[in-house]
N, C-alpha and C. Protein backbone atom coordinates (compact mmCIF):
# COMPACT_ATOMS: atom_id res chain seq x y z
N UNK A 1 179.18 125.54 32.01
CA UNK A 1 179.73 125.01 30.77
C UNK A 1 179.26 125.89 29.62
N UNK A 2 180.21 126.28 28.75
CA UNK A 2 179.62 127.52 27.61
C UNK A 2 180.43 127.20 26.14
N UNK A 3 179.71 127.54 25.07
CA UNK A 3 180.65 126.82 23.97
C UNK A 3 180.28 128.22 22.82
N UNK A 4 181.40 127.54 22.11
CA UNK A 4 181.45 128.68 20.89
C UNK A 4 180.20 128.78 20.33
N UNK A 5 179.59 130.27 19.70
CA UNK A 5 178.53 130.71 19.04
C UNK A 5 178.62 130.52 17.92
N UNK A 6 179.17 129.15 16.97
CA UNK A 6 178.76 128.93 15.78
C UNK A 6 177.63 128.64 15.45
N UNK A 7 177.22 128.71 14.45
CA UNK A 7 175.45 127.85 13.99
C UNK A 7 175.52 126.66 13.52
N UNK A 8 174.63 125.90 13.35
CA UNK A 8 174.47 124.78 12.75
C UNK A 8 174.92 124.83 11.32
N UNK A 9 174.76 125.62 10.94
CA UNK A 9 175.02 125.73 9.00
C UNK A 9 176.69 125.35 8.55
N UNK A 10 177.22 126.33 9.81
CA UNK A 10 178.94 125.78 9.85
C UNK A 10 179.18 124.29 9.25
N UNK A 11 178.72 123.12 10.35
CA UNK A 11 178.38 122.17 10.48
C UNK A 11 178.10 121.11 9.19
N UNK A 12 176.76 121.80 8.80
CA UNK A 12 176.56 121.41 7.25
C UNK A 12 177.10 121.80 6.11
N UNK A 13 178.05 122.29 6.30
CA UNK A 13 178.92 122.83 5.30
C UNK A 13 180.57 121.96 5.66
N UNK A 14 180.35 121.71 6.57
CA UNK A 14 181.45 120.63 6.97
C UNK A 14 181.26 119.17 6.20
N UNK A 15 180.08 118.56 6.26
CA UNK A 15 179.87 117.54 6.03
C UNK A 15 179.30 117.40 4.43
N UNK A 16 179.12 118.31 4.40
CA UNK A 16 179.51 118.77 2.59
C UNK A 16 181.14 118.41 2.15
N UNK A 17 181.70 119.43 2.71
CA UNK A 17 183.15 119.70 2.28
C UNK A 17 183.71 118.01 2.42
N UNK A 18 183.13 117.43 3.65
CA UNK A 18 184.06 115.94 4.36
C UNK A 18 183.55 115.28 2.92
N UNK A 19 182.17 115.52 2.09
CA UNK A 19 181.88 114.55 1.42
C UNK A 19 182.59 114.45 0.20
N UNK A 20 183.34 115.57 0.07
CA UNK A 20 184.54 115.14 -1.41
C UNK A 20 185.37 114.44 -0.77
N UNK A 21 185.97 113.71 0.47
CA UNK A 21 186.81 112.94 0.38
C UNK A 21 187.59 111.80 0.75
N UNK A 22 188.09 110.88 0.44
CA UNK A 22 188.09 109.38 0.62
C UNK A 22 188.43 109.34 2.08
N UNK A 23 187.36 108.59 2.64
CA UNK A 23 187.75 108.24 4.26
C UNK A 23 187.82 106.89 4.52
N UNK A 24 188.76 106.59 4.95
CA UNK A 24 189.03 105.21 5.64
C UNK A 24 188.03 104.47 6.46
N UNK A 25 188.07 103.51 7.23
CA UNK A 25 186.76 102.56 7.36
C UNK A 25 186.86 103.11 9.43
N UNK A 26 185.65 103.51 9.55
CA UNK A 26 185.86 104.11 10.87
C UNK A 26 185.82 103.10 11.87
N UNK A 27 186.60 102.52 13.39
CA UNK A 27 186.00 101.44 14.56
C UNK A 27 184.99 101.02 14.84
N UNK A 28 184.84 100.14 15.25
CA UNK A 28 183.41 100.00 15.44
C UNK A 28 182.55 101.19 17.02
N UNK A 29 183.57 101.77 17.68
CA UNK A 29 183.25 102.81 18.69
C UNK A 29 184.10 103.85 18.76
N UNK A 30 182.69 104.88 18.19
CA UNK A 30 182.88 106.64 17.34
C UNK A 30 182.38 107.49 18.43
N UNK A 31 182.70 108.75 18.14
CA UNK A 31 182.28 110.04 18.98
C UNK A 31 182.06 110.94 17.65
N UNK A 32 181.25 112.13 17.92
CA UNK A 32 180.59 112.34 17.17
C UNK A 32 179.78 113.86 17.79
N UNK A 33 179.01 114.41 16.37
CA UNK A 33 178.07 115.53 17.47
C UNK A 33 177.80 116.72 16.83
N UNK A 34 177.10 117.41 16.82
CA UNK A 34 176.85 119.29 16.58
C UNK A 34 176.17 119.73 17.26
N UNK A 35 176.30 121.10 16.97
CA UNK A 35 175.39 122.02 17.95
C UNK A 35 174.44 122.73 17.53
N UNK A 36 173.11 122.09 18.16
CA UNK A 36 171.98 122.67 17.85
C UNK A 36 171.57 124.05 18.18
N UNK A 37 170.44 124.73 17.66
CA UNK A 37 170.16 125.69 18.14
C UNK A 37 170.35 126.19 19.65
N UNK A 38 169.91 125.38 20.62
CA UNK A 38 169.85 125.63 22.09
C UNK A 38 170.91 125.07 22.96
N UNK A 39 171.85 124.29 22.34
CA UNK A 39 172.76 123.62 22.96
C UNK A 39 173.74 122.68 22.11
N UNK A 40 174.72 121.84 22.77
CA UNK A 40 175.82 121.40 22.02
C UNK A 40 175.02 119.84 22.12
N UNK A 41 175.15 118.55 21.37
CA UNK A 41 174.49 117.38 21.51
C UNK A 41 176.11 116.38 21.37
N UNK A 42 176.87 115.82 22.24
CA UNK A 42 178.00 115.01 21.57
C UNK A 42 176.93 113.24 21.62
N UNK A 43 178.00 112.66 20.75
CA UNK A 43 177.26 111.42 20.38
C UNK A 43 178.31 109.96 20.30
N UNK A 44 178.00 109.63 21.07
CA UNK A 44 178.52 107.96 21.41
C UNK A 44 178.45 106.97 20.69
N UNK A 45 179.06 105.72 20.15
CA UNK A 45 178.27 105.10 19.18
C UNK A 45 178.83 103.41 19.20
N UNK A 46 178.12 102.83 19.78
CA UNK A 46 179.17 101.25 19.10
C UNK A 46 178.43 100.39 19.16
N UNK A 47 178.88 99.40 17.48
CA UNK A 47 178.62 98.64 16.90
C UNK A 47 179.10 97.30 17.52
N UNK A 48 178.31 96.40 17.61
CA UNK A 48 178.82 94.98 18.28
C UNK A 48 178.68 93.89 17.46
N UNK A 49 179.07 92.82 17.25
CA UNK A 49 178.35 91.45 16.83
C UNK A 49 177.44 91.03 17.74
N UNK A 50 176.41 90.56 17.66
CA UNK A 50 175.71 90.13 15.76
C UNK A 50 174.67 91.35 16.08
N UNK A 51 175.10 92.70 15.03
CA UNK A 51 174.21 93.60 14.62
C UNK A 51 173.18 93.87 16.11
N UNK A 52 174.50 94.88 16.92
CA UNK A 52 173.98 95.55 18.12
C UNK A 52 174.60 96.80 17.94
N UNK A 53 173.75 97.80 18.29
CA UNK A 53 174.20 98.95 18.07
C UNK A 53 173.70 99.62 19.33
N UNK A 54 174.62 100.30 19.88
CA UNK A 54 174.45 101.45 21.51
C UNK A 54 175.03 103.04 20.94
N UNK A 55 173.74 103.71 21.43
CA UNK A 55 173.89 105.18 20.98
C UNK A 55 173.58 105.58 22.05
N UNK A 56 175.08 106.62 22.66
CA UNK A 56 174.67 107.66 24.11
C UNK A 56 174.90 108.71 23.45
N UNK A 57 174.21 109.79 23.76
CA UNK A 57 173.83 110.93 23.20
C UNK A 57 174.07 112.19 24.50
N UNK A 58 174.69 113.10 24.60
CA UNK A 58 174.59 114.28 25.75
C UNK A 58 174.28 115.05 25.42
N UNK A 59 173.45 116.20 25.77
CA UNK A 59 172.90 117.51 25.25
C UNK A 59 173.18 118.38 26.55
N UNK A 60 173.86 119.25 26.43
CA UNK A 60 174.02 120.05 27.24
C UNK A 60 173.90 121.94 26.45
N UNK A 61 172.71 122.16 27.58
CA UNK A 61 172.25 123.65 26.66
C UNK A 61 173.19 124.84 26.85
N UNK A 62 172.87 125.84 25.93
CA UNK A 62 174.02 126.47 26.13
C UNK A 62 173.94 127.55 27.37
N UNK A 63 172.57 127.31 28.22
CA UNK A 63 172.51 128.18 29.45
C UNK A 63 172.33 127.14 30.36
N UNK A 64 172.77 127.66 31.41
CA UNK A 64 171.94 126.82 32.94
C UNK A 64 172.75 125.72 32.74
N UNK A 65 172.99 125.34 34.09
CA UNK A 65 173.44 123.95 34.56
C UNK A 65 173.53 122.35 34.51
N UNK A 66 172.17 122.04 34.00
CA UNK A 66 171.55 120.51 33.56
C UNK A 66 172.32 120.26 32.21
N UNK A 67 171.66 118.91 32.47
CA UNK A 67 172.00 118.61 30.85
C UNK A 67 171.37 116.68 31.28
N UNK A 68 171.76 116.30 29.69
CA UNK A 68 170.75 115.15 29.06
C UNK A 68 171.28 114.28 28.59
N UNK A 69 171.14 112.92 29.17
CA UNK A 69 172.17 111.74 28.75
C UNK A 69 171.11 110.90 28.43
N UNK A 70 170.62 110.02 27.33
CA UNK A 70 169.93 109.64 26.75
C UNK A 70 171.23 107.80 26.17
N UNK A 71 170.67 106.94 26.80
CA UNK A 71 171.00 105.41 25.79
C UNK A 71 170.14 105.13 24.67
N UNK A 72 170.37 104.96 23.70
CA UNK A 72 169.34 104.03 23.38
C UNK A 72 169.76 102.76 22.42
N UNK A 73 169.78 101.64 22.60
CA UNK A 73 170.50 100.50 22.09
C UNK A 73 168.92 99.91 21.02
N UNK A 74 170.07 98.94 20.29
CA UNK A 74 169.05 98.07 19.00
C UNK A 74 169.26 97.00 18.79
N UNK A 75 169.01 95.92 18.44
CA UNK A 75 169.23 94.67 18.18
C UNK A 75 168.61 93.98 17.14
N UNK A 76 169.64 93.71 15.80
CA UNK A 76 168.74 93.07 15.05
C UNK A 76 168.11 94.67 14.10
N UNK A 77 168.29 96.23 13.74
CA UNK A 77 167.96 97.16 13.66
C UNK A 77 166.69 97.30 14.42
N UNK A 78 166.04 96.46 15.67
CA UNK A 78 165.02 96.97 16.45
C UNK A 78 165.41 97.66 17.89
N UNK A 79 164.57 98.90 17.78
CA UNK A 79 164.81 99.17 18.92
C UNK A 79 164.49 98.90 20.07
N UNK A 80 165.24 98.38 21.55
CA UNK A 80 164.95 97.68 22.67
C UNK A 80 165.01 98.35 23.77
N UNK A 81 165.64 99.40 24.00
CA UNK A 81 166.05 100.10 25.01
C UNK A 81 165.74 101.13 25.08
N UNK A 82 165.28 102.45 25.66
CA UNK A 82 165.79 104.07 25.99
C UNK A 82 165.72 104.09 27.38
N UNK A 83 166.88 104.96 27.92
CA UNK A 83 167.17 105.06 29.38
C UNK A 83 167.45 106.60 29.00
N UNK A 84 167.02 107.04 29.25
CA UNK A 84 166.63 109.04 30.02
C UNK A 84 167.12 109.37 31.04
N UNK A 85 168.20 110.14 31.24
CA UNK A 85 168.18 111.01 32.59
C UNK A 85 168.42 112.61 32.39
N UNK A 86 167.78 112.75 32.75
CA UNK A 86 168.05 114.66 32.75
C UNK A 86 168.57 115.41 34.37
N UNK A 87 169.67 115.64 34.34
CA UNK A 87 170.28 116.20 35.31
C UNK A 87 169.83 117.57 35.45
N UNK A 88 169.36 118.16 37.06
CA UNK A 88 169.60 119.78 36.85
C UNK A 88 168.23 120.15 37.83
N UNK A 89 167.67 121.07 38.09
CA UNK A 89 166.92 121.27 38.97
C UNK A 89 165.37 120.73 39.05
N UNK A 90 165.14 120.01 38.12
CA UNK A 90 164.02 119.06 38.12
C UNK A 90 164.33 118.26 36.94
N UNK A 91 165.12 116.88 38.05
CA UNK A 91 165.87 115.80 37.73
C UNK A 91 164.66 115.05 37.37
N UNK A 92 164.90 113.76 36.04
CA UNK A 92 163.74 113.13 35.73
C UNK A 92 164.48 112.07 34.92
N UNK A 93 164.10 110.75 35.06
CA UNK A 93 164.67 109.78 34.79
C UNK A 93 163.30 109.16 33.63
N UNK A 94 163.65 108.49 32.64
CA UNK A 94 163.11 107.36 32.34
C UNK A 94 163.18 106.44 31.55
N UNK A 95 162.90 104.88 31.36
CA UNK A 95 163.20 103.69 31.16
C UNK A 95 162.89 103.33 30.26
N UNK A 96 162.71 102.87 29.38
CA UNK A 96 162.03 102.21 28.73
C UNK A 96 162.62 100.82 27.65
N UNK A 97 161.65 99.54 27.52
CA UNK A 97 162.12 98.51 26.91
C UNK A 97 161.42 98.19 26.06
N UNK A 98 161.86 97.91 24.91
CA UNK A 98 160.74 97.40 23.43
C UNK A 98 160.84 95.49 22.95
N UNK A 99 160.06 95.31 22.90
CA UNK A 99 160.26 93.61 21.99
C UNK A 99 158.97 93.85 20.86
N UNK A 100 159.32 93.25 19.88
CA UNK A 100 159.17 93.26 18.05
C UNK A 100 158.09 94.75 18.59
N UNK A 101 159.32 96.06 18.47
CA UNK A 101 158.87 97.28 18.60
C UNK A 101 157.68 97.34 19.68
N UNK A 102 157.18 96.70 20.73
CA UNK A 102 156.34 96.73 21.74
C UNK A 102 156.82 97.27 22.72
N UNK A 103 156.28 98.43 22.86
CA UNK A 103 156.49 98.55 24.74
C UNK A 103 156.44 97.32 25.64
N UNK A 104 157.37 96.85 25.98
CA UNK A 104 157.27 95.45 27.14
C UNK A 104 157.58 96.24 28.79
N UNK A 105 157.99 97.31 29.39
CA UNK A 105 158.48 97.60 30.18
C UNK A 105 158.45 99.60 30.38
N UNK A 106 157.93 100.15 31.39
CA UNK A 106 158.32 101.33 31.84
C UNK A 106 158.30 102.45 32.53
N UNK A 107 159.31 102.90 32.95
CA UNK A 107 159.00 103.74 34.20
C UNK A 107 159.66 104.75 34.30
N UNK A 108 159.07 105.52 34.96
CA UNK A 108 159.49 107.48 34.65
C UNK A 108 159.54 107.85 36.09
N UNK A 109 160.33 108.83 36.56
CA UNK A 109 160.25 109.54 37.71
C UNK A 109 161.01 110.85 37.66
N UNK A 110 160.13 111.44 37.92
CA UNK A 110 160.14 112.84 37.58
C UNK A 110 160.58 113.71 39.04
N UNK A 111 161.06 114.71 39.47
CA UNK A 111 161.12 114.96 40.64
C UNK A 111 161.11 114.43 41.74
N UNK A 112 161.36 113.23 41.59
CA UNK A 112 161.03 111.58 42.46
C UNK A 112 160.37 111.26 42.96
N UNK A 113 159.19 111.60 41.90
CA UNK A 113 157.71 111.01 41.80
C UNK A 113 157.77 110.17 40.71
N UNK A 114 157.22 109.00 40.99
CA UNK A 114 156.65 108.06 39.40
C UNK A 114 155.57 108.82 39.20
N UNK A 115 155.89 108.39 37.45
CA UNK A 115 154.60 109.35 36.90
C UNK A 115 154.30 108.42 35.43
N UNK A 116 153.32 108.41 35.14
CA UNK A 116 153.26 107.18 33.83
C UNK A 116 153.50 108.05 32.07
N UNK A 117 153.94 107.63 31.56
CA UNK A 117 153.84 108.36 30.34
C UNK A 117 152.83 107.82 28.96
N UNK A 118 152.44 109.23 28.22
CA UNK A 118 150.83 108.67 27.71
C UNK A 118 152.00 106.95 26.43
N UNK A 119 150.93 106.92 25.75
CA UNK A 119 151.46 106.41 24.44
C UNK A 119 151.93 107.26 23.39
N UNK A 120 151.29 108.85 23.14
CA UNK A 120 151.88 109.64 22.53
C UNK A 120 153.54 109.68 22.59
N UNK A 121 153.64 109.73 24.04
CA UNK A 121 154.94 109.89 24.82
C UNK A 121 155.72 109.37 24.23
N UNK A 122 155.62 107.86 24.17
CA UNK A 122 156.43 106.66 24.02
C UNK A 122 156.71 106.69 22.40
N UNK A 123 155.80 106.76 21.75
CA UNK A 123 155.78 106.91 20.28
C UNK A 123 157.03 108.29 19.88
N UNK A 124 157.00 108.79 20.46
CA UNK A 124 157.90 110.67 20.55
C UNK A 124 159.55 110.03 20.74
N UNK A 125 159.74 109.31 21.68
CA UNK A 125 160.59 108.57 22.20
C UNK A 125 161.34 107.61 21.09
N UNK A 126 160.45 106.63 20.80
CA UNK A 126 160.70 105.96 19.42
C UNK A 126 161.30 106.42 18.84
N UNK A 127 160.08 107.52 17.66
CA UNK A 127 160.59 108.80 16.97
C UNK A 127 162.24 108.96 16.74
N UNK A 128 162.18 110.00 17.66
CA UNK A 128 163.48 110.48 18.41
C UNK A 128 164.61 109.83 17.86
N UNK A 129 164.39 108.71 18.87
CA UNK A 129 165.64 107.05 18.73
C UNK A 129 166.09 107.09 17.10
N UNK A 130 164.89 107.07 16.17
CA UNK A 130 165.04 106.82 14.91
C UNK A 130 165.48 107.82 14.51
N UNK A 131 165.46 108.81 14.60
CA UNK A 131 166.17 110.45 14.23
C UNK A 131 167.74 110.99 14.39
N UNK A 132 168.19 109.95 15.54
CA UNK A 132 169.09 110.32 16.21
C UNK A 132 170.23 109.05 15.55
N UNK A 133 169.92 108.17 15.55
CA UNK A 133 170.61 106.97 14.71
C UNK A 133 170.54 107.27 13.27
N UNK A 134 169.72 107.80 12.29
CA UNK A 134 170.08 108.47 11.10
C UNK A 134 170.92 110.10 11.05
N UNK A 135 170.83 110.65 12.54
CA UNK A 135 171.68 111.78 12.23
C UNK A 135 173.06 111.64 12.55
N UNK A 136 173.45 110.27 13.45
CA UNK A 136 174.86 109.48 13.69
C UNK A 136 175.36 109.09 12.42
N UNK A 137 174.56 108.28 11.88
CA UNK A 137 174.77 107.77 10.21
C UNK A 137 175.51 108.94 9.42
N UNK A 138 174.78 109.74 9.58
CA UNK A 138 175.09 111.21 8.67
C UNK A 138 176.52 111.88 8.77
N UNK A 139 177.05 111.79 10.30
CA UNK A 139 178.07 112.43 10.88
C UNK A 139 178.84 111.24 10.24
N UNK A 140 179.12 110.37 10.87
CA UNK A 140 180.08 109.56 10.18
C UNK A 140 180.15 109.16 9.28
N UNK A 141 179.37 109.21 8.36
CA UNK A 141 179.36 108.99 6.92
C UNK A 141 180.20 110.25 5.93
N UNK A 142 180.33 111.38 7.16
CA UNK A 142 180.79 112.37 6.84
C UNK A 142 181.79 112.75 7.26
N UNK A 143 182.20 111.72 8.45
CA UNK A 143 183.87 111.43 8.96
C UNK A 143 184.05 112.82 9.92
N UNK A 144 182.75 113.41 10.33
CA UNK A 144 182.74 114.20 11.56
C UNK A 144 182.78 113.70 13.00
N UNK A 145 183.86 113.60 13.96
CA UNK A 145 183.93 113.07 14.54
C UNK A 145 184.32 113.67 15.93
N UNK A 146 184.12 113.87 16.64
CA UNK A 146 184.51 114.57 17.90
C UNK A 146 185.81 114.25 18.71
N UNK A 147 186.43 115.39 19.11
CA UNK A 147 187.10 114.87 20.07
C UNK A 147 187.40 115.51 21.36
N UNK A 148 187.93 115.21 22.32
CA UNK A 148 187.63 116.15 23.70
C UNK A 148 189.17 116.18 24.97
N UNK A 149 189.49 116.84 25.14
CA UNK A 149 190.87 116.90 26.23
C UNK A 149 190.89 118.27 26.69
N UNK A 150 192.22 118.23 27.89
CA UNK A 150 192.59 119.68 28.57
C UNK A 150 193.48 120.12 27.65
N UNK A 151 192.99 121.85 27.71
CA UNK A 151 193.61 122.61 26.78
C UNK A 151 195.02 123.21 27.66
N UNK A 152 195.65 123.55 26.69
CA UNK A 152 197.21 124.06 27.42
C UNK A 152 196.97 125.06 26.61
N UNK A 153 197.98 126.38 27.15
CA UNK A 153 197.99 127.53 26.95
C UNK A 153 199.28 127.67 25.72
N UNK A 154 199.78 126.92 25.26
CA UNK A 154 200.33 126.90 23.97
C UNK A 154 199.44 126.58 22.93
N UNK A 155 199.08 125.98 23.19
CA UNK A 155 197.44 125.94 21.94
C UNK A 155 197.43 123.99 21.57
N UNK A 156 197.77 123.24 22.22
CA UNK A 156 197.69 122.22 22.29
C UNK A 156 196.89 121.38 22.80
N UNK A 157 196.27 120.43 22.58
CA UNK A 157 195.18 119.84 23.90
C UNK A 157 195.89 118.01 24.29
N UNK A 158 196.06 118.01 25.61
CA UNK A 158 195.99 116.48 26.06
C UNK A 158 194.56 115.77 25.75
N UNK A 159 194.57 114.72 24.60
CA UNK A 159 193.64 113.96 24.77
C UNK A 159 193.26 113.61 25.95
N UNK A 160 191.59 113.03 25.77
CA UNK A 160 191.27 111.87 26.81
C UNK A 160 191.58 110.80 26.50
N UNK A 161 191.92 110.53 25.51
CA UNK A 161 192.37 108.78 25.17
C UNK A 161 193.80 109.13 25.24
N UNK A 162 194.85 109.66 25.69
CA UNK A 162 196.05 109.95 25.47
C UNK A 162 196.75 110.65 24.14
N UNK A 163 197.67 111.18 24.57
CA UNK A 163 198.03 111.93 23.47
C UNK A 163 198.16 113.26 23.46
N UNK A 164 198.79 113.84 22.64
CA UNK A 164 198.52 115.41 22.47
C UNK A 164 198.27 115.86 20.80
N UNK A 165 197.56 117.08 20.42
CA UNK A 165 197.23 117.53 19.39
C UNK A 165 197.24 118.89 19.58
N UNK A 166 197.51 119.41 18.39
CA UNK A 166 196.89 121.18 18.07
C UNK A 166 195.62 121.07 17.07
N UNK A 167 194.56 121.35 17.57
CA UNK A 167 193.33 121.66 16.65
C UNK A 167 193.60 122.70 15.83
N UNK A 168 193.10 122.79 14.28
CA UNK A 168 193.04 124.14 14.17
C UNK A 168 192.06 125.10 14.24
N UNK A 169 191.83 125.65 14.96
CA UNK A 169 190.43 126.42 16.06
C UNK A 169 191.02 127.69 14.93
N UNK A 170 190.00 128.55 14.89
CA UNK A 170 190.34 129.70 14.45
C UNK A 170 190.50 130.77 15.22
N UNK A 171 190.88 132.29 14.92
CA UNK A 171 191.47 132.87 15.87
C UNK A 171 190.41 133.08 16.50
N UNK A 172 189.26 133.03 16.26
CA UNK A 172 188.00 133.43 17.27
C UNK A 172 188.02 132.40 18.50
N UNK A 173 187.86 131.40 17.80
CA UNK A 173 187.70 130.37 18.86
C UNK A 173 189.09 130.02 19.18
N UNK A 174 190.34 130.51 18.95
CA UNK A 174 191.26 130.60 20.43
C UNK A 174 190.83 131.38 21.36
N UNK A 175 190.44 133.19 20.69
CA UNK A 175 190.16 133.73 21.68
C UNK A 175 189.42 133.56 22.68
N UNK A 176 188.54 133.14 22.37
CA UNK A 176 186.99 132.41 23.11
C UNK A 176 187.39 131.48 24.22
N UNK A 177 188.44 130.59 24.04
CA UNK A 177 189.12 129.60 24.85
C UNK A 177 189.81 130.03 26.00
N UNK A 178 190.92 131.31 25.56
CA UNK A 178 191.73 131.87 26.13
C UNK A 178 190.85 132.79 27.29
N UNK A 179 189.94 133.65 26.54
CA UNK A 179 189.38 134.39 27.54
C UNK A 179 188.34 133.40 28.75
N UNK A 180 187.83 132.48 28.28
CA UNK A 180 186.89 131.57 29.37
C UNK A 180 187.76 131.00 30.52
N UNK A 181 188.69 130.57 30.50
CA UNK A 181 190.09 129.95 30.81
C UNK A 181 190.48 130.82 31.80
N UNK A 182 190.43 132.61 31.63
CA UNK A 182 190.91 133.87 31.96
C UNK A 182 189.77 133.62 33.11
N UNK A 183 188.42 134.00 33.01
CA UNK A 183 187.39 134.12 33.44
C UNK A 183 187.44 132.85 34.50
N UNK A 184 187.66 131.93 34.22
CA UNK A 184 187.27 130.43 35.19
C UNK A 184 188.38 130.67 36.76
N UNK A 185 189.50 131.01 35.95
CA UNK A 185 190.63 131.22 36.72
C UNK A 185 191.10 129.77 37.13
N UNK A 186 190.95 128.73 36.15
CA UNK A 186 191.53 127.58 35.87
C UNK A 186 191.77 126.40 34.89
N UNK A 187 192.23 125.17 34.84
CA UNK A 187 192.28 124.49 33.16
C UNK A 187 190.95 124.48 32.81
N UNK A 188 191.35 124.21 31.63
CA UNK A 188 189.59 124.04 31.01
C UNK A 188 189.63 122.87 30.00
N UNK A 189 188.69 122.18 29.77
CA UNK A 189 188.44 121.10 29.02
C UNK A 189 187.78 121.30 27.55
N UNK A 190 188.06 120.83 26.59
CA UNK A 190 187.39 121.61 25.12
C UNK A 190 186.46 119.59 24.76
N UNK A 191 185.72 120.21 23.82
CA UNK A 191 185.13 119.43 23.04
C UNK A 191 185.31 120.19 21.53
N UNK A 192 185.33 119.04 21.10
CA UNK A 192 185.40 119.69 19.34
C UNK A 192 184.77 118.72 18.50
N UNK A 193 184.74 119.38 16.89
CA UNK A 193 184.41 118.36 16.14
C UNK A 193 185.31 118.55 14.79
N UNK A 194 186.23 117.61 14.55
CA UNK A 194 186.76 117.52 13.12
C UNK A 194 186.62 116.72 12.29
N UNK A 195 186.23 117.40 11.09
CA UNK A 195 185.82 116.76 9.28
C UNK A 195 187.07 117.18 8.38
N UNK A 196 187.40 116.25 7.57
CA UNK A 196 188.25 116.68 6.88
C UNK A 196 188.93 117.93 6.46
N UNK A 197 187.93 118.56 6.50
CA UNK A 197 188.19 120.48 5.78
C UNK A 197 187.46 121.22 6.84
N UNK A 198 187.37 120.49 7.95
CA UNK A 198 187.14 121.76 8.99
C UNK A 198 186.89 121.54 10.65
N UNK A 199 187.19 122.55 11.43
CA UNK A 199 187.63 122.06 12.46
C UNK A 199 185.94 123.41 13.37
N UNK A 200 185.49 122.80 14.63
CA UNK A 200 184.43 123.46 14.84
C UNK A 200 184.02 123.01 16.86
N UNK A 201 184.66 123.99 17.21
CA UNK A 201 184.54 124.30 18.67
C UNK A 201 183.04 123.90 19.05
N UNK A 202 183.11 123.17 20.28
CA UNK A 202 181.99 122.89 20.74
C UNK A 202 181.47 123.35 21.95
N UNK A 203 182.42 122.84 23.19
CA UNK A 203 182.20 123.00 24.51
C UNK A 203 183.78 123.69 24.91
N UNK A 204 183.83 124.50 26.05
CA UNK A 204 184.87 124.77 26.61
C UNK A 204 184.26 125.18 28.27
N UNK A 205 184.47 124.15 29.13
CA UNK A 205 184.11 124.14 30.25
C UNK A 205 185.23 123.99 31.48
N UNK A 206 185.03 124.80 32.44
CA UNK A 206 185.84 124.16 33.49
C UNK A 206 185.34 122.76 34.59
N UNK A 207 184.29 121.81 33.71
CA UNK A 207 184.78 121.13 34.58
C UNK A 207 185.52 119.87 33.32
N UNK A 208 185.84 118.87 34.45
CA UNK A 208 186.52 117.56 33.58
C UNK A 208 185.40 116.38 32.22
N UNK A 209 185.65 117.21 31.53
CA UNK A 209 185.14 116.55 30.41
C UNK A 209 185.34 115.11 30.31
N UNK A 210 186.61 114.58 30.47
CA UNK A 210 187.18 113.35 30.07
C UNK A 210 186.65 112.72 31.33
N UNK A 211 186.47 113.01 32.51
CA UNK A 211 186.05 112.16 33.76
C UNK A 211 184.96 111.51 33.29
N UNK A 212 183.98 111.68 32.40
CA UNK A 212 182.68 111.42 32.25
C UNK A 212 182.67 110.61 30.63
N UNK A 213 183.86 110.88 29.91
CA UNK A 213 183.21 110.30 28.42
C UNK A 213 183.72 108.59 28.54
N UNK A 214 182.57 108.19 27.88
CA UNK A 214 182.70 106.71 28.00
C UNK A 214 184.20 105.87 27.11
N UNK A 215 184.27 104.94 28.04
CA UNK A 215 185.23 103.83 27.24
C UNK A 215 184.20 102.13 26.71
N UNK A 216 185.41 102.45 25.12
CA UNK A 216 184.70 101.12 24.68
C UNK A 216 184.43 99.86 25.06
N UNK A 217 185.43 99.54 26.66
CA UNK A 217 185.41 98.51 26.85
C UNK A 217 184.10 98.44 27.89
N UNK A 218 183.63 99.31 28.40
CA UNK A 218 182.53 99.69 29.22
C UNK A 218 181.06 100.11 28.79
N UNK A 219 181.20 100.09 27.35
CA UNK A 219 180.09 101.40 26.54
C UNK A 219 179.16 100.14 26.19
């Protein structure tokens, strides 16, 4: 899986630009995302009654095979949940459950060994959770929003929720598309992210993107 060499700054200059202008009131279940230094992060998001919020998060780096699916749900703005899995040659799972912010519950397995994690750990974890729910805030507040389907060689993409669209990718990142596509020697699946005033390539992989992104009625 390999994605366009933009930087992060792109990004913040997106959510600048999105912030001159009037956006409509977003669903209560968003997609979302940028790309960090080492990899692309897309971001899951839904709001429930009475004041539940579920954030899945994927990080997939921009080398090597693995990658990082992270839950972490809230209730009430407390956090209750993180579930960890890291896919890839030293697979490592872990659990964790909070009540009035307490560790109540948790378990790690690492190479499929249990292994305990310190309190530093858990606190990092927390952290994190809280970092990652204000940088969701940020994206959609900024009406950056992701979206993901198979690309066609007219320059069109089939949604995963149905549908068809033309992004406007720039000529780099057609080329980038076109030639990976060339290279795979089959369809390829895109991820993107669009803000009002700008459009910003994420992932372009041969495998099935849409097989894996969640539905709201399941999320």
């Amino acid at each position: 899986m390999t994605r366009c060499s933009f930087s992060l700054p792109v990004l913040l200059v997106m959510l600048l630009l999105a912030g001159c202008s009037t956006r409509p009131k977003l669903p209560d279940f968003t997609a979302s995302g940028y790309l960090a230094d080492r990899g692309a992060l897309r971001i899951w998001r839904k709001e429930s009654p009475p004041h539940a919020s579920h954030l899945m998060t994927v990080y997939t780096p921009f080398s090597g095979t693995s990658f990082e699916k992270t839950d972490y749900q809230w209730q009430n703005d407390k956090l209750v949940s993180v579930e960890r899995h890291i896919i890839g040659e030293h697979p490592e799972s872990v659990m964790m459950r909070f009540q009035d912010d307490k560790l109540s519950f948790m378990q790690r397995q690492l190479d499929g060994h249990r292994e305990a994690l310190s309190s530093d750990a858990v606190a990092l974890y927390q952290f994190d959770a809280g970092r990652m729910l204000r940088i969701s805030d940020d994206l959609l507040a900024g009406h950056v929003l992701l979206k993901q389907g198979y690309w066609s060689s007219d320059g069109t993409v089939q949604l995963c929720q149905g549908g068809k669209t033309r992004p406007d990718f720039d000529r780099f990142s057609m080329r980038y598309i076109t030639q990976h596509q060339q290279v795979s020697g089959k369809p390829v699946s895109l991820s993107w992210l669009e803000a009002p005033r700008g459009t910003q390539l994420l992932l372009v992989s041969a495998e099935d993107l849409c097989a894996s992104e969640p539905q709201s009625a399941d999320f």
